[in-house]
PDB file of N, CA and C in Angstrom:
ATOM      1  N   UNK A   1    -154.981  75.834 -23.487  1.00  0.00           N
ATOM      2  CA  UNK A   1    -153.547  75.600 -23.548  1.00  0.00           C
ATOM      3  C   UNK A   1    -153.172  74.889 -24.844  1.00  0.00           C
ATOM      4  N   UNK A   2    -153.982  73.980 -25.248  1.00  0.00           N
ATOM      5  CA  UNK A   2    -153.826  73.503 -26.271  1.00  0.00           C
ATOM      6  C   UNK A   2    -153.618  73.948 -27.933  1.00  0.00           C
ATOM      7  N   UNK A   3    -154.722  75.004 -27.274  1.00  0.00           N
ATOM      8  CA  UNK A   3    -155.041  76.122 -28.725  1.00  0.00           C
ATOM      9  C   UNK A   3    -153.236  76.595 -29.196  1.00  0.00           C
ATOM     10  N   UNK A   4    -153.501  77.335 -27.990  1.00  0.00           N
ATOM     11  CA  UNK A   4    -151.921  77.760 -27.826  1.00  0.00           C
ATOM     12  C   UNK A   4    -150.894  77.402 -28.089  1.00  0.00           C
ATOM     13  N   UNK A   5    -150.881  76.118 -27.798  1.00  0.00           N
ATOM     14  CA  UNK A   5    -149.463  75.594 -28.518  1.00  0.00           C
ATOM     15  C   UNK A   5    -149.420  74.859 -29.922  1.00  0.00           C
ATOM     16  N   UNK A   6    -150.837  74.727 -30.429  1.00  0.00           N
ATOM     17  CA  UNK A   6    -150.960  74.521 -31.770  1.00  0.00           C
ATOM     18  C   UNK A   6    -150.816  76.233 -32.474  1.00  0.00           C
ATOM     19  N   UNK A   7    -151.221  77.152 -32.082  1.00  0.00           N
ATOM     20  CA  UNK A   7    -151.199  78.554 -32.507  1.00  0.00           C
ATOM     21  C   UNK A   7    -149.520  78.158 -32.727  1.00  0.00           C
ATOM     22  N   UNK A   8    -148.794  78.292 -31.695  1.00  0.00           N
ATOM     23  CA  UNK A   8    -147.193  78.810 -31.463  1.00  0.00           C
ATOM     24  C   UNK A   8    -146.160  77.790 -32.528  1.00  0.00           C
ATOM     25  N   UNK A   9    -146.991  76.508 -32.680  1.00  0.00           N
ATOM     26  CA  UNK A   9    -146.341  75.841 -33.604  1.00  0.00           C
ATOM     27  C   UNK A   9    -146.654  76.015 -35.185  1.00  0.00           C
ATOM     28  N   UNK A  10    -147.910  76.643 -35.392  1.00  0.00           N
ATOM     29  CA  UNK A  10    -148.087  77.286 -36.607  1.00  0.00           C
ATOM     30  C   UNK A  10    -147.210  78.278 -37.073  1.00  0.00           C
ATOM     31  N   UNK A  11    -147.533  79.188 -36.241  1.00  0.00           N
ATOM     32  CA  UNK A  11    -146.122  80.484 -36.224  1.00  0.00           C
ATOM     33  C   UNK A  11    -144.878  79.713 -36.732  1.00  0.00           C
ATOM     34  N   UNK A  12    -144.577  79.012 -35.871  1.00  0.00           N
ATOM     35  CA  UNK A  12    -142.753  78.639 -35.622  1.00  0.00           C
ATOM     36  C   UNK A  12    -142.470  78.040 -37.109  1.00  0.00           C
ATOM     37  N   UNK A  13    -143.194  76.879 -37.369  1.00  0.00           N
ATOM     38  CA  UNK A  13    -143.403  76.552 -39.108  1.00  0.00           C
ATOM     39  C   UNK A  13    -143.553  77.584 -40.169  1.00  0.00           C
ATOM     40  N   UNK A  14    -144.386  78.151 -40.171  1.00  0.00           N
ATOM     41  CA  UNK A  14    -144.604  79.455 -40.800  1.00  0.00           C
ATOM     42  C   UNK A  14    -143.205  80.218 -41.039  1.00  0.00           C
ATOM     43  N   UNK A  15    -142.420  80.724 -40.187  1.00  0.00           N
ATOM     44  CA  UNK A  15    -141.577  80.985 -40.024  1.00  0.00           C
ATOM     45  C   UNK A  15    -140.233  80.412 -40.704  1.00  0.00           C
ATOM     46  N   UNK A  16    -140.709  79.064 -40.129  1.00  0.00           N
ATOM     47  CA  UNK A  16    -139.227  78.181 -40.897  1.00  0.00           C
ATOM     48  C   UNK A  16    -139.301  78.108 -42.764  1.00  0.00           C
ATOM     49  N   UNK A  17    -141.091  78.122 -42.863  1.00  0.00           N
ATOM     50  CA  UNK A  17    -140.971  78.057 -44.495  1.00  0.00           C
ATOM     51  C   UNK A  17    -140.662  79.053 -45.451  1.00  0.00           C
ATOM     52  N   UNK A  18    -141.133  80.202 -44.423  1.00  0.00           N
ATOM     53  CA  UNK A  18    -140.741  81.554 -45.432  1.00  0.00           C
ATOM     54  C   UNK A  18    -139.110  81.894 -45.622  1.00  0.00           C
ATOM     55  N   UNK A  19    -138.508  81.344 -44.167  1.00  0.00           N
ATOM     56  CA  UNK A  19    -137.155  81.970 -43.914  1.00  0.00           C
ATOM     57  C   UNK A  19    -136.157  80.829 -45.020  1.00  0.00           C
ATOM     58  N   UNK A  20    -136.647  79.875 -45.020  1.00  0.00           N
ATOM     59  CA  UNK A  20    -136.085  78.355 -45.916  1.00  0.00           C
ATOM     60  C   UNK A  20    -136.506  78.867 -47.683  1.00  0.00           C
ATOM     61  N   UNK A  21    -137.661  79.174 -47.872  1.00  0.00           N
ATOM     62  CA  UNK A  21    -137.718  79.420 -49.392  1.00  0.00           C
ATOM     63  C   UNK A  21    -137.061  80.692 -49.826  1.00  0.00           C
ATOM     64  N   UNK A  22    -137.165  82.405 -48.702  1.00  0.00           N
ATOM     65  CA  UNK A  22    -136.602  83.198 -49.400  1.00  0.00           C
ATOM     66  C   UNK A  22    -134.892  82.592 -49.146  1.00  0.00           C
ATOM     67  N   UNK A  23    -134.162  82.125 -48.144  1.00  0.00           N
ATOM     68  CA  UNK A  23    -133.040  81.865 -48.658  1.00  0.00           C
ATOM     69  C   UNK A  23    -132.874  81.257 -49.850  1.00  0.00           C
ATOM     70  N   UNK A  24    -133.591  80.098 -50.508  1.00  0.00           N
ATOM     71  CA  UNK A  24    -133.419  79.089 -51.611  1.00  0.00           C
ATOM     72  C   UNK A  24    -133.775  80.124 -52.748  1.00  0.00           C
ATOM     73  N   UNK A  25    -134.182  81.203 -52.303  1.00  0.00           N
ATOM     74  CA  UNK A  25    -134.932  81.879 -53.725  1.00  0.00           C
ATOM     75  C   UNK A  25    -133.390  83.121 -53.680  1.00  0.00           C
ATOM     76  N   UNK A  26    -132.819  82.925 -52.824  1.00  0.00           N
ATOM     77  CA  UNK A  26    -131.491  84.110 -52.987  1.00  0.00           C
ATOM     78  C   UNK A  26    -130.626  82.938 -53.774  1.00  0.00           C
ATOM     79  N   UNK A  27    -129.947  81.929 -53.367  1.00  0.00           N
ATOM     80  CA  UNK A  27    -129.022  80.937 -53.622  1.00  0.00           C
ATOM     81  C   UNK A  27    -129.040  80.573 -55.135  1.00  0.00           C
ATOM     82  N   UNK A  28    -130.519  80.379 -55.616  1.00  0.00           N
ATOM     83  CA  UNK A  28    -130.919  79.926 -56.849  1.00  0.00           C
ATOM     84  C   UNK A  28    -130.865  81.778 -58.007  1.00  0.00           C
ATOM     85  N   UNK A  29    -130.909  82.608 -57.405  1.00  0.00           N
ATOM     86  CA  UNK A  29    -131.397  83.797 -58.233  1.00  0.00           C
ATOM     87  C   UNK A  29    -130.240  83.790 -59.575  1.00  0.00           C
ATOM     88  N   UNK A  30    -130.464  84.886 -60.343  1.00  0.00           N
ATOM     89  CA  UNK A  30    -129.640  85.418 -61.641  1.00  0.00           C
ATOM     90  C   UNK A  30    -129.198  86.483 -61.650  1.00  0.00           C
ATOM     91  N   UNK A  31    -129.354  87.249 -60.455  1.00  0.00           N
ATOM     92  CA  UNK A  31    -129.730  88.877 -60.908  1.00  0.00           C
ATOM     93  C   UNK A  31    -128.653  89.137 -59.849  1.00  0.00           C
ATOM     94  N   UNK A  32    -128.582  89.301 -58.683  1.00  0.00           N
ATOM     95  CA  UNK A  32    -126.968  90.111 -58.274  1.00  0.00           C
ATOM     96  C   UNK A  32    -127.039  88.902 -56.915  1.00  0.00           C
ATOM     97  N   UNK A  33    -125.599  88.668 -56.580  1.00  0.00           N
ATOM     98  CA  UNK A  33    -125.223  87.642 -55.099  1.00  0.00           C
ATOM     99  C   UNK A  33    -125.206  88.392 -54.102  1.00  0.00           C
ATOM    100  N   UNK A  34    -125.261  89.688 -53.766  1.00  0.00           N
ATOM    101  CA  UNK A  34    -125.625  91.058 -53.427  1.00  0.00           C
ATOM    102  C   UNK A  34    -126.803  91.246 -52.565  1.00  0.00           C
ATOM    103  N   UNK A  35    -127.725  90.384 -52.830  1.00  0.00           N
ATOM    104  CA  UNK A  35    -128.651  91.255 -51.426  1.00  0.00           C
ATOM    105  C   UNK A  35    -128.380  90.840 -50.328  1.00  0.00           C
ATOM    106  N   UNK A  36    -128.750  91.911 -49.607  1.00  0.00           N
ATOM    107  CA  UNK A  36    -128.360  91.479 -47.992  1.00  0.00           C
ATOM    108  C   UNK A  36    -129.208  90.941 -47.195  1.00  0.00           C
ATOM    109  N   UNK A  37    -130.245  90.798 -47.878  1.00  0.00           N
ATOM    110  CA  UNK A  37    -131.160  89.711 -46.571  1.00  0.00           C
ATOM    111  C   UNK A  37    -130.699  88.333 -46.729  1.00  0.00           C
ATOM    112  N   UNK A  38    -130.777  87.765 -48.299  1.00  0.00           N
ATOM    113  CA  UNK A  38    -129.779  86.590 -48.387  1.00  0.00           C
ATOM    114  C   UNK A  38    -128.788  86.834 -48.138  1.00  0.00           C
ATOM    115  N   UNK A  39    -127.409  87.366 -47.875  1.00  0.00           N
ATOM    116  CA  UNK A  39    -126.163  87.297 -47.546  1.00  0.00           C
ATOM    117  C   UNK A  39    -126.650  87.038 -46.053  1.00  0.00           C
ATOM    118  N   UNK A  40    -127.262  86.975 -45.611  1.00  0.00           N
ATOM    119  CA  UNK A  40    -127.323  87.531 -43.758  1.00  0.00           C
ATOM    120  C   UNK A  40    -127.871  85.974 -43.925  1.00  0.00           C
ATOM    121  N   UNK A  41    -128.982  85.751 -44.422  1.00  0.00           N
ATOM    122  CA  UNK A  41    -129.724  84.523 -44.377  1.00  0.00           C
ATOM    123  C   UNK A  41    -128.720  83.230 -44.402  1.00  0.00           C
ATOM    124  N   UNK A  42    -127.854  83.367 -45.337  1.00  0.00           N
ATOM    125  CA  UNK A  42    -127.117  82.069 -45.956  1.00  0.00           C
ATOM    126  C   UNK A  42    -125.982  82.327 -44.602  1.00  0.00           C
ATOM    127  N   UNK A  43    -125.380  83.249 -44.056  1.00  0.00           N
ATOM    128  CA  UNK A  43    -124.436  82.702 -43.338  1.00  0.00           C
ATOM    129  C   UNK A  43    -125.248  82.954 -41.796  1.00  0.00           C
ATOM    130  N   UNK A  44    -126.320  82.709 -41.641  1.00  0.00           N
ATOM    131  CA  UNK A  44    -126.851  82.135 -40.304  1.00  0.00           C
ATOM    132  C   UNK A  44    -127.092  80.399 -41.126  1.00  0.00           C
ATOM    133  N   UNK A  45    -127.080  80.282 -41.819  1.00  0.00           N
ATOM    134  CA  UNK A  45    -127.391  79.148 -42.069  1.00  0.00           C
ATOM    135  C   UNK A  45    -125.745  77.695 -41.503  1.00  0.00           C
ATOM    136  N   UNK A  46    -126.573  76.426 -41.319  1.00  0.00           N
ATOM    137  CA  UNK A  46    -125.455  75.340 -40.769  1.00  0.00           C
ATOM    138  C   UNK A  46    -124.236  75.769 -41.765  1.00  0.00           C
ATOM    139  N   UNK A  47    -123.129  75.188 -41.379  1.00  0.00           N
ATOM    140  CA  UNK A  47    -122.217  74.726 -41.952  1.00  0.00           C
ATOM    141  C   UNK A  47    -122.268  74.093 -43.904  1.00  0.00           C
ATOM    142  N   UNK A  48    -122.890  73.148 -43.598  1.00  0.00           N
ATOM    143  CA  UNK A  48    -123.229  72.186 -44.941  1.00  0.00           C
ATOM    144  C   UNK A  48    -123.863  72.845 -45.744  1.00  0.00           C
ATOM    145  N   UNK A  49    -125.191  73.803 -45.255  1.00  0.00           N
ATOM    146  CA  UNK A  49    -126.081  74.071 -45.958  1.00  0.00           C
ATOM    147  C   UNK A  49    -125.765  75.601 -46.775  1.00  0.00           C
ATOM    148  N   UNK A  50    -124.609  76.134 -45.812  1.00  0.00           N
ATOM    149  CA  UNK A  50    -124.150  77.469 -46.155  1.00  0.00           C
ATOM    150  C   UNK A  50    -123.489  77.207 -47.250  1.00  0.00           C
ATOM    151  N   UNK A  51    -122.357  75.694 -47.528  1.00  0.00           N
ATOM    152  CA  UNK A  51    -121.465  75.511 -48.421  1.00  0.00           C
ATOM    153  C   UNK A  51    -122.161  74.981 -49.345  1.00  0.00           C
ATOM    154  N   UNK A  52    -123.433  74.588 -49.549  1.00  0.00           N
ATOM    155  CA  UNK A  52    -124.166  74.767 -50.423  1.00  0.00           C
ATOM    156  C   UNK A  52    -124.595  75.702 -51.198  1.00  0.00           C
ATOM    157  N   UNK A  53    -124.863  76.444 -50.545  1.00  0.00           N
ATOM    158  CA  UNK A  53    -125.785  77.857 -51.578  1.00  0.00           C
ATOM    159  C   UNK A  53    -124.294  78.470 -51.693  1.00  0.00           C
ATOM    160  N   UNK A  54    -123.102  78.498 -51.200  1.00  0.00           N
ATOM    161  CA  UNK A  54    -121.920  79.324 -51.558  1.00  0.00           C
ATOM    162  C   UNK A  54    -121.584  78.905 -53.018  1.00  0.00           C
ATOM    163  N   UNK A  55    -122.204  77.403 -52.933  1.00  0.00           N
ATOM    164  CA  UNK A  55    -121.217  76.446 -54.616  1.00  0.00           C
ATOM    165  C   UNK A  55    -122.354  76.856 -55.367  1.00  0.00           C
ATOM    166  N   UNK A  56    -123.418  77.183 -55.016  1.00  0.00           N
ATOM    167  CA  UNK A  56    -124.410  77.759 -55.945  1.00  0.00           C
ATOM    168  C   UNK A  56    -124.288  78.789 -56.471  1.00  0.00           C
ATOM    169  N   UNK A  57    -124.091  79.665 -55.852  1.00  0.00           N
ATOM    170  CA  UNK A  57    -123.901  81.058 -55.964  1.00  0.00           C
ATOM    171  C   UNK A  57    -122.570  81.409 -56.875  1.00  0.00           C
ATOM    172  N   UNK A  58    -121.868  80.369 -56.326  1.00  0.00           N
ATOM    173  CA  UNK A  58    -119.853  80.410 -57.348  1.00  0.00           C
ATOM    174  C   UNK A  58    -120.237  79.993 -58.703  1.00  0.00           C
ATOM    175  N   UNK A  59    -121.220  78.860 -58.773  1.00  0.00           N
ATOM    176  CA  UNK A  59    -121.320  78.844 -60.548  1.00  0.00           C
ATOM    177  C   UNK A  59    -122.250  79.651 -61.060  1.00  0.00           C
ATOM    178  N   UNK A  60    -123.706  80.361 -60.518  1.00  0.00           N
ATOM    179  CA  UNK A  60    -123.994  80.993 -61.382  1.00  0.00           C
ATOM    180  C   UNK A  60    -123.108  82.415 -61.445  1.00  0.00           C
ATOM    181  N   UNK A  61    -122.192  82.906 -60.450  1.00  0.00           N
ATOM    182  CA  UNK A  61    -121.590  84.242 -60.552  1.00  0.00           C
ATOM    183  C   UNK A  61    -119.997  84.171 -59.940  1.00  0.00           C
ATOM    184  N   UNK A  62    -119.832  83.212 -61.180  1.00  0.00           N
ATOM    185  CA  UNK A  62    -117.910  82.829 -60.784  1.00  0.00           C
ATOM    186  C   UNK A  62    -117.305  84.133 -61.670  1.00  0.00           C
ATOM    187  N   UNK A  63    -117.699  84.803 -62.075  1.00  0.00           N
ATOM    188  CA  UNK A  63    -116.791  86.143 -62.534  1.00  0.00           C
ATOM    189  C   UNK A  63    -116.685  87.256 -61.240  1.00  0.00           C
ATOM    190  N   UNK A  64    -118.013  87.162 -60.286  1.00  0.00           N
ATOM    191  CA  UNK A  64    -117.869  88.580 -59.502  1.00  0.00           C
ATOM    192  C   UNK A  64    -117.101  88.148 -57.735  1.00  0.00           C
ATOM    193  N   UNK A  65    -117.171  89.425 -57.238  1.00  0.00           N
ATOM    194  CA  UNK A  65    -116.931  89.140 -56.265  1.00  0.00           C
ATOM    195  C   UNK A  65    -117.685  88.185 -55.362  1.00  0.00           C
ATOM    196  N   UNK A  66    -117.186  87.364 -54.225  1.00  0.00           N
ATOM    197  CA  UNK A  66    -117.936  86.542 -53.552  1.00  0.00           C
ATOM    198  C   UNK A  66    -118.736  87.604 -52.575  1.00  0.00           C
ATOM    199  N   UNK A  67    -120.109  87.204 -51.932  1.00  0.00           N
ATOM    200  CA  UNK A  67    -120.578  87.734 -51.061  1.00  0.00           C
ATOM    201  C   UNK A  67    -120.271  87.661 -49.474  1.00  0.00           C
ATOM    202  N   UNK A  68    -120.378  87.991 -48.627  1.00  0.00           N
ATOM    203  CA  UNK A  68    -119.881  88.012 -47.450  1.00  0.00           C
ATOM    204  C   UNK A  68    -120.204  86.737 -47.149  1.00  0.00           C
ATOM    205  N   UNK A  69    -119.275  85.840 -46.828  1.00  0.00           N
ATOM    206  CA  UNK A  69    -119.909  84.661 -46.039  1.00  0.00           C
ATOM    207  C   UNK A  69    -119.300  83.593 -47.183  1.00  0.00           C
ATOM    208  N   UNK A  70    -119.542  83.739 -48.231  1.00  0.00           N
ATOM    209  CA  UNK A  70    -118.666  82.991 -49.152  1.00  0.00           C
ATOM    210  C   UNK A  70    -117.171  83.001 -49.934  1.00  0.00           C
ATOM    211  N   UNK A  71    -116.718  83.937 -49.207  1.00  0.00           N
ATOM    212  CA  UNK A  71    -115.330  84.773 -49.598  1.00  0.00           C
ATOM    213  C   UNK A  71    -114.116  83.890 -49.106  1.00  0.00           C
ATOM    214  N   UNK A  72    -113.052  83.629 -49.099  1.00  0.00           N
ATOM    215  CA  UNK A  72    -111.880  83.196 -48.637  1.00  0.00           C
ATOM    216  C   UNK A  72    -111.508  84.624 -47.536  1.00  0.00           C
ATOM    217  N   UNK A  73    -110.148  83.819 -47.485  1.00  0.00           N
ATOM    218  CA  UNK A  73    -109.618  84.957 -46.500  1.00  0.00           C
ATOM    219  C   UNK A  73    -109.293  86.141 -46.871  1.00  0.00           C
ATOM    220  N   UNK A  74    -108.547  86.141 -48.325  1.00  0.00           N
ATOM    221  CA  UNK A  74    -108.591  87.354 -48.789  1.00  0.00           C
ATOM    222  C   UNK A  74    -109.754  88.207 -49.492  1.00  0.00           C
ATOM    223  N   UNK A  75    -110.771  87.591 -49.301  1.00  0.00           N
ATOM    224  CA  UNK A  75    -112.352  88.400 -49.454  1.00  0.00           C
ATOM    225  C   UNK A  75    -112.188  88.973 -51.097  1.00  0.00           C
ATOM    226  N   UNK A  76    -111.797  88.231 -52.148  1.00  0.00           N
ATOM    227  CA  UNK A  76    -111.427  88.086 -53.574  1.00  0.00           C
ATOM    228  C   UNK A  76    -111.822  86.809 -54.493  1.00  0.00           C
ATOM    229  N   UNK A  77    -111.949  85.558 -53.426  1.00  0.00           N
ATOM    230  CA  UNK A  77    -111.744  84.559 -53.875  1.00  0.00           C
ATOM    231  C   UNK A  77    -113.157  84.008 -53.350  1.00  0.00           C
ATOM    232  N   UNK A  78    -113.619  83.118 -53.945  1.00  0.00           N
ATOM    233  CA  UNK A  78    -114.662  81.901 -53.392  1.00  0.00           C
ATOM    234  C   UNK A  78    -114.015  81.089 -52.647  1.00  0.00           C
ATOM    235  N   UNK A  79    -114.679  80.430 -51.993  1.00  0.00           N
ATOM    236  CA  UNK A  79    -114.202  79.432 -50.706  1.00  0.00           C
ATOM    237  C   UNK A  79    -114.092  78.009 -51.459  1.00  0.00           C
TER     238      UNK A  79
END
């Protein structure tokens, strides 16, 4: 039983680090605000942490459109 729940907590970590760095590796990128595993990633993400990578994302690519999740209401604007 023990094995087991050291196994299941490996996983669950495992999990949290890959899903935590490829978001940080979308938020931080140069190349398009556009992919959709980060767009999906960043707005499952909290509140705080979403309006984080959104202000990230607005200065390195304040000319283009915002990505889903960082858009205003009229889906033109950054939040």
């Amino acid at each position: 039983m023990r094995k087991l729940f050291r196994l299941l907590l490996t996983i669950a970590l495992a999990v949290v680090v890959f899903t935590g760095f490829r978001w940080y590796r979308y938020v931080s990128n140069t190349d398009s605000p556009y992919d959709e595993i980060g767009i999906t990633l960043n707005n499952a993400m909290p509140g705080p942490i979403n309006s984080w990578g959104c202000a990230k994302l607005k200065t390195t690519f304040a000319g283009s459109l915002p990505p889903l999740g960082c858009a205003a209401a009229d889906a033109t604007q950054w939040k």
